[in-house]
Protein backbone atom coordinates (compact mmCIF):
# COMPACT_ATOMS: atom_id res chain seq x y z
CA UNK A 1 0.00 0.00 0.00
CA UNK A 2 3.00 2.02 0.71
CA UNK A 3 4.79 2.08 -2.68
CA UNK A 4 1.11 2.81 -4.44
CA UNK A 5 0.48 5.69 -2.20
CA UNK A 6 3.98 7.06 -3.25
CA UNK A 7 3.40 6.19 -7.03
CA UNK A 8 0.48 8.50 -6.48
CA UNK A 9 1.45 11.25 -4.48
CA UNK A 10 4.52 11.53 -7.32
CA UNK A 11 1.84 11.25 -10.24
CA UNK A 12 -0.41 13.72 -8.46
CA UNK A 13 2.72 16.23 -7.88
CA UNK A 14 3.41 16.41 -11.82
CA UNK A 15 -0.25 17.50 -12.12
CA UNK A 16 0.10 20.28 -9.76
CA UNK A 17 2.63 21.47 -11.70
CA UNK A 18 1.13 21.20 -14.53
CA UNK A 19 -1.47 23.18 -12.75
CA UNK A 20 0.79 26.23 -12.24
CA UNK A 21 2.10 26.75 -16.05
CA UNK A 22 -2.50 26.38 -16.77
CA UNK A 23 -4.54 28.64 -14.89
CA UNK A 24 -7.40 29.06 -17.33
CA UNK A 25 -10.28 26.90 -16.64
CA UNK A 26 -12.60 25.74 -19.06
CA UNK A 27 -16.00 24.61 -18.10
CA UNK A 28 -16.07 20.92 -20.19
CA UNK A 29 -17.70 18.76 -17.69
CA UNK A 30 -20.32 17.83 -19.89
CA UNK A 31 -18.32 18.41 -23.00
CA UNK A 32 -15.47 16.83 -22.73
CA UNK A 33 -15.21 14.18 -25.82
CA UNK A 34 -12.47 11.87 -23.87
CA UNK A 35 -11.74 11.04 -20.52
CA UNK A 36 -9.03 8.66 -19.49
CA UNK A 37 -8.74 7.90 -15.37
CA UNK A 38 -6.01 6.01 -13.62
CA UNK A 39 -6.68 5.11 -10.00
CA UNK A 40 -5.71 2.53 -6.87
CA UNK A 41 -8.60 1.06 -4.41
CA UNK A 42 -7.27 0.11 -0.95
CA UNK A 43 -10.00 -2.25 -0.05
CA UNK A 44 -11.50 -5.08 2.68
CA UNK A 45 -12.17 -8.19 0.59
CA UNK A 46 -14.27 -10.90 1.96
CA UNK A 47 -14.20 -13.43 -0.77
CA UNK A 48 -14.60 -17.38 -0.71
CA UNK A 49 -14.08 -19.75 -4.01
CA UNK A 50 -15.34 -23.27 -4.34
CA UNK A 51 -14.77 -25.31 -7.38
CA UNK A 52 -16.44 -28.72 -7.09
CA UNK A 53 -16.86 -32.45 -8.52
CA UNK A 54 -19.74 -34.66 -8.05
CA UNK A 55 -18.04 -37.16 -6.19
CA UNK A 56 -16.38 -34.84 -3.61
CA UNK A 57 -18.79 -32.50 -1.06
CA UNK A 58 -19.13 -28.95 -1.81
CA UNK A 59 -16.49 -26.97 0.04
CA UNK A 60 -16.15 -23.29 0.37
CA UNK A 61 -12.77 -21.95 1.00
CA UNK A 62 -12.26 -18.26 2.37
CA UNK A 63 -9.41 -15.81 1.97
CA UNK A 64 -8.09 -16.47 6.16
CA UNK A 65 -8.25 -20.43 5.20
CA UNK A 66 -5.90 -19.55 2.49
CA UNK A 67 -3.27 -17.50 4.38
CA UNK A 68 -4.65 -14.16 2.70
CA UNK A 69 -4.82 -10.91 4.17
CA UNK A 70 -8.41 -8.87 4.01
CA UNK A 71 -7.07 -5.81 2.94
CA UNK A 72 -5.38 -5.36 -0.45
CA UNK A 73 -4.41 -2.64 -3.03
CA UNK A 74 -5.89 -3.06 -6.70
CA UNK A 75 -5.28 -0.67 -9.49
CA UNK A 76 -8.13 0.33 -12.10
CA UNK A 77 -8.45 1.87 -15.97
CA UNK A 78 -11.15 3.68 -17.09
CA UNK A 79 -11.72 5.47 -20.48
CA UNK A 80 -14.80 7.47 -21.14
CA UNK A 81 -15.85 8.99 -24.81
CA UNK A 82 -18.70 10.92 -25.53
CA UNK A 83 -19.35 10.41 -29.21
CA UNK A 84 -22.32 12.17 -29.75
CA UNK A 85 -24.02 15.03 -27.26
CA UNK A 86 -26.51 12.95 -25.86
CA UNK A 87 -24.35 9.28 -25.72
CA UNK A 88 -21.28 8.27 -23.78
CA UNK A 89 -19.41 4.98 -24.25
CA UNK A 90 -17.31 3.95 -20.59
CA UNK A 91 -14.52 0.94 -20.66
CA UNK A 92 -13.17 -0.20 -17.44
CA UNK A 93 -10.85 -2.31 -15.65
CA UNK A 94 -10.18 -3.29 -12.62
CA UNK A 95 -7.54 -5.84 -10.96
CA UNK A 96 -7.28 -8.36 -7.59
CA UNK A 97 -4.28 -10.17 -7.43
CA UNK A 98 -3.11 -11.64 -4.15
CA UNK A 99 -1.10 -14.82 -3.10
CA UNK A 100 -0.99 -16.53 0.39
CA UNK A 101 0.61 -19.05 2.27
CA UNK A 102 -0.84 -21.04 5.72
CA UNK A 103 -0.93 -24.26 7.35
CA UNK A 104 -4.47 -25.86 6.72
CA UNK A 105 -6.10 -26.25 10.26
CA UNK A 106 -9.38 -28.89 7.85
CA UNK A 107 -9.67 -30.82 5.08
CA UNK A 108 -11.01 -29.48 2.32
CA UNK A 109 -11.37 -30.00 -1.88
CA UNK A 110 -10.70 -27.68 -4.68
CA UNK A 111 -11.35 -28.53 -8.90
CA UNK A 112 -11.25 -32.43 -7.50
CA UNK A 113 -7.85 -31.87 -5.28
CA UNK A 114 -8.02 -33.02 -1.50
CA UNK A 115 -6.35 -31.19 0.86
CA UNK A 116 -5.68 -32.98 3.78
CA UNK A 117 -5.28 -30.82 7.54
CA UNK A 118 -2.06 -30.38 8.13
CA UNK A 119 -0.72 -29.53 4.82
CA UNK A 120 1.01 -26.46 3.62
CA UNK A 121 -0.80 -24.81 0.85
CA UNK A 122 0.58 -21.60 -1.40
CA UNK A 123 -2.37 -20.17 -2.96
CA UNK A 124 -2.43 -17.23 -5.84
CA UNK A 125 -5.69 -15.70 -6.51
CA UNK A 126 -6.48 -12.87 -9.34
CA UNK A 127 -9.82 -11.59 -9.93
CA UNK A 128 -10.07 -9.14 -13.15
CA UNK A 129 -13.05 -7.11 -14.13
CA UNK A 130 -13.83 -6.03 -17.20
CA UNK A 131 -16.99 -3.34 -18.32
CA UNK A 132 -18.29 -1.51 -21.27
CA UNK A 133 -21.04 0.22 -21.11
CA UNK A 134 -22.87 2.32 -23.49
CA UNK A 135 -25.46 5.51 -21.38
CA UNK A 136 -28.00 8.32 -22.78
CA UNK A 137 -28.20 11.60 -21.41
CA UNK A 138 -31.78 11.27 -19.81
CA UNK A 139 -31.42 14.65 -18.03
CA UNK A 140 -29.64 17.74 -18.10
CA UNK A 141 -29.48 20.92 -16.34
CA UNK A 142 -26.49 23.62 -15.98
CA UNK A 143 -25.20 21.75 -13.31
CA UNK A 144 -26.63 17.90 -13.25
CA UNK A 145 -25.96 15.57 -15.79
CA UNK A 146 -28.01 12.19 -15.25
CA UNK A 147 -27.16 9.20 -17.77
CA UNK A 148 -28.52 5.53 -18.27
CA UNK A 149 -27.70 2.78 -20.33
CA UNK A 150 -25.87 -0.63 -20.18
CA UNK A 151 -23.67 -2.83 -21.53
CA UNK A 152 -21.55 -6.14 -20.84
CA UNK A 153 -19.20 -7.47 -17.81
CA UNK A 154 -16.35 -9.82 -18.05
CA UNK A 155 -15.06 -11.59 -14.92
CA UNK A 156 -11.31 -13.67 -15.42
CA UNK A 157 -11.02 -15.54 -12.09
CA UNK A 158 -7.97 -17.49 -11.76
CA UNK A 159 -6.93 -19.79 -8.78
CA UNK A 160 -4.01 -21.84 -7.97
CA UNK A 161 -3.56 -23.58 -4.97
CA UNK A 162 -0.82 -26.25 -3.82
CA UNK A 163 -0.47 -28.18 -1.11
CA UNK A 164 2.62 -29.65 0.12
CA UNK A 165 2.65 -32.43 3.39
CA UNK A 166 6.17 -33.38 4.72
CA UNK A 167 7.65 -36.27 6.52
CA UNK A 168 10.61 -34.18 8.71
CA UNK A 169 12.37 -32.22 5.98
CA UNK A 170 11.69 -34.35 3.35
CA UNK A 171 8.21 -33.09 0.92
CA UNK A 172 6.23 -36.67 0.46
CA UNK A 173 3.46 -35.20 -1.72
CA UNK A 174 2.57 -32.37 -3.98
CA UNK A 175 -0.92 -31.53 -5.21
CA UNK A 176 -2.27 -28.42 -7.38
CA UNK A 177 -5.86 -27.42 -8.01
CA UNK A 178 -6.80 -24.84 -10.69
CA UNK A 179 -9.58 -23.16 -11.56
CA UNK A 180 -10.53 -20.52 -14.53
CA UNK A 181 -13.80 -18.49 -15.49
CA UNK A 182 -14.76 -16.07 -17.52
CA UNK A 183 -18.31 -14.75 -17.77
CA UNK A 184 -19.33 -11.77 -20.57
CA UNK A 185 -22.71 -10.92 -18.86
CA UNK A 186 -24.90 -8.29 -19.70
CA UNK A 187 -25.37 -5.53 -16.84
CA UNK A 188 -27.49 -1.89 -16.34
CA UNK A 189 -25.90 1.33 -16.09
CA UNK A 190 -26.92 4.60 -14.16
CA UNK A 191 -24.48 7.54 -13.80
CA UNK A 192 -24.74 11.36 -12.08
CA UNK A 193 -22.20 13.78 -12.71
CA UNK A 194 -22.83 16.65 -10.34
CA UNK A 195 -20.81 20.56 -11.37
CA UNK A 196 -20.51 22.32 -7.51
CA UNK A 197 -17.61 25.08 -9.59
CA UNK A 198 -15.66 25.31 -12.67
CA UNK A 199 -13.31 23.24 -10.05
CA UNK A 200 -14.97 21.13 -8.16
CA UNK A 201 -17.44 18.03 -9.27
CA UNK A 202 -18.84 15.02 -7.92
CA UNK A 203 -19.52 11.45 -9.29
CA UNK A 204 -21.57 8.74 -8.59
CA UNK A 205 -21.87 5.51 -10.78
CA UNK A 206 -23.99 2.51 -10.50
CA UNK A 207 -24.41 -1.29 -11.81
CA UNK A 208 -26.44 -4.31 -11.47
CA UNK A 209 -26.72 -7.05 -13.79
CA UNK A 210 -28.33 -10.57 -13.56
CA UNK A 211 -25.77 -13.65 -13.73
CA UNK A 212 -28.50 -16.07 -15.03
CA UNK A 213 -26.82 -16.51 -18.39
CA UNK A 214 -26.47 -19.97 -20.15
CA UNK A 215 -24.59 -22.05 -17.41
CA UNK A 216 -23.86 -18.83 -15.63
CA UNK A 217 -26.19 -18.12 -12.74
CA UNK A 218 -25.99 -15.43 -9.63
CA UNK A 219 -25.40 -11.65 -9.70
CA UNK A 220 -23.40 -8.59 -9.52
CA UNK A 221 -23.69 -4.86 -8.43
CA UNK A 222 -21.06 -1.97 -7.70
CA UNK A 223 -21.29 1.62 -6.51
CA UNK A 224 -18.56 3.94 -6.89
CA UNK A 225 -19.15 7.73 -5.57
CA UNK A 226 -16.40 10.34 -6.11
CA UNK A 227 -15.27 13.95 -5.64
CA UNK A 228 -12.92 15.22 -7.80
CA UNK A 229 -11.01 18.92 -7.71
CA UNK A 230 -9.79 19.72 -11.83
CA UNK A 231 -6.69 21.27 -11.37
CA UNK A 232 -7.15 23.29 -15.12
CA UNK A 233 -8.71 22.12 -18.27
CA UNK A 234 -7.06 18.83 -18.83
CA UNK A 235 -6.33 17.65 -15.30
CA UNK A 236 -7.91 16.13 -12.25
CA UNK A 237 -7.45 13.99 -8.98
CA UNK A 238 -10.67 12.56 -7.18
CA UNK A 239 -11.65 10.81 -3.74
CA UNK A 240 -13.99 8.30 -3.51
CA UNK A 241 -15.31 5.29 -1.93
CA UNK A 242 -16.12 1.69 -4.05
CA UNK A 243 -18.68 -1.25 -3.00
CA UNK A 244 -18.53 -4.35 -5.50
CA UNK A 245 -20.81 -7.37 -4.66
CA UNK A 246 -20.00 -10.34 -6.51
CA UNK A 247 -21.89 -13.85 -6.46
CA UNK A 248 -21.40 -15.86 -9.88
CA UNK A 249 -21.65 -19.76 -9.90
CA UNK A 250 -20.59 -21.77 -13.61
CA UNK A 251 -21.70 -24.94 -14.38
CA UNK A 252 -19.11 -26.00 -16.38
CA UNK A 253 -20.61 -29.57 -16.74
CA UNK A 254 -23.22 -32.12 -15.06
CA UNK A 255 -20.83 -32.96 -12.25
CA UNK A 256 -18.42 -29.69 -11.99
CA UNK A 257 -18.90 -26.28 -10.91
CA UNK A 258 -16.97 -22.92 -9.97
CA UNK A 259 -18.44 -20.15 -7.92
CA UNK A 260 -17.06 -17.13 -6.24
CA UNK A 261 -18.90 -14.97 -4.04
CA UNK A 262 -16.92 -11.43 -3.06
CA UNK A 263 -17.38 -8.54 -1.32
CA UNK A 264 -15.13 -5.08 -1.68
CA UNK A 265 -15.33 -1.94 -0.40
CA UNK A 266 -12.79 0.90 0.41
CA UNK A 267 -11.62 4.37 -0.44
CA UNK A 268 -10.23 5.42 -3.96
CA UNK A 269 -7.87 7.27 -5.59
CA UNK A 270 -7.72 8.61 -9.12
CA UNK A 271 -5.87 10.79 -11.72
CA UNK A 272 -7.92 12.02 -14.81
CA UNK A 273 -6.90 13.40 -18.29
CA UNK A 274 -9.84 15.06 -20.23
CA UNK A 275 -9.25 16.43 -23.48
């Protein structure tokens, strides 16, 4: 968290200068064709992953069985474009990547692996999100902008975990259980963008979609609500705070299935270009 906090600070110093050579500012908040945003999220995850056979009992493992911490720093991309007055296409990313180690205190299975109490287990876990989302302006006044839309939501889930049992010094077995998905659902879309000065804004999205897709079932929502200070024309930094739900099962066959069900939430930071 340290060293992204620093990375930060140093990004958000250039644009300060930058600030001081660009005093002019130009009201584009509504205007503005392109907007590309760079940001961290320190965030509380409680997330637990269970990918299971038909001849083994459905287990669901959490983060603290897996030796991972509940806090965690993820970075994010977003690009916004405004290609007509009234329509605004958004493209986002956001990443979760986090590896543990522990002692396993029960048994448990994972993609048709048993993992016997006792063992060591080194687990890496990365979560990516991906979103596009086309909105309409349903609203405008000088200072409100309200849009609504929707669009699609990718989630990459991938999970490695192996577990090692020893007789003294000496490793007597090694076992691995993997497990991938990837889910392009489609989602709804609400957005506010709020002008308090030529300075300062606020910003508040929204998202929900339905997981019950083809062998997909379950759901998803996030809210993200920012402030954001535009240091001149071109550049801004914002505050906010993100909530992401996440509860998507696969059926990848008659006898196997994945699900992960996630919660994050935490403060954000950003840097924005708009030109």
């Amino acid at each position: 968290m340290r060293s992204s906090v620093t990375l930060l600070a140093g990004l958000f110093g250039l644009v300060s200068v930058a600030a001081l050579a660009e005093d002019d500012v130009a009201s584009r908040f509504f205007t503005a064709k392109h907007v590309i945003g760079i940001g961290a999220a320190h965030q509380e995850a409680d997330a637990a992953i269970r990918a299971s056979v038909a001849n083994l009992p459905e287990v669901e493992v959490d983060l603290d069985d897996l030796g991972m911490g509940d806090d965690y720093t993820s970075w994010s991309l977003e690009y916004r474009w405004r290609f007509a007055p009234k329509w605004m296409l958004s493209a986002m990313a956001y990443t979760f990547d986090e590896d543990g180690r522990r002692g396993v205190e029960r048994d448990f299975n994972f993609d048709g692996v048993v993992f016997k109490a006792g063992a060591s287990v080194d687990t890496e876990l990365s979560i990516d999100t991906y979103i596009v989302d086309v909105v309409y302006e349903v609203y405008q006044s000088e200072q409100l902008e309200i849009m609504l839309g929707g669009g699609l939501h990718a989630f990459d889930l991938e999970t490695s975990i192996t577990g090692r049992a020893f007789i003294g010094d000496i490793e007597r077995e090694r076992t691995t259980g993997t497990s991938e998905l990837l889910a392009p659902l489609p989602n709804l879309r609400a957005q506010a963008l709020y002008q308090i000065s030529d300075h300062w804004g606020a910003y508040i999205a929204a998202g929900w979609l339905s997981a019950s897709y083809e062998d997909f079932d379950g759901d998803f929502a996030y809210l993200h609500a920012r402030a954001g200070y535009w240091f001149n024309e071109h550049w801004a930094a914002s505050l906010g705070y993100q909530w992401v739900d996440i509860d998507l099962t696969q059926e990848k066959s008659r006898d196997r299935e994945t699900q992960l069900d996630a919660t994050f939430r935490g403060p954000t930071l950003q840097l924005l270009y708009r030109f």
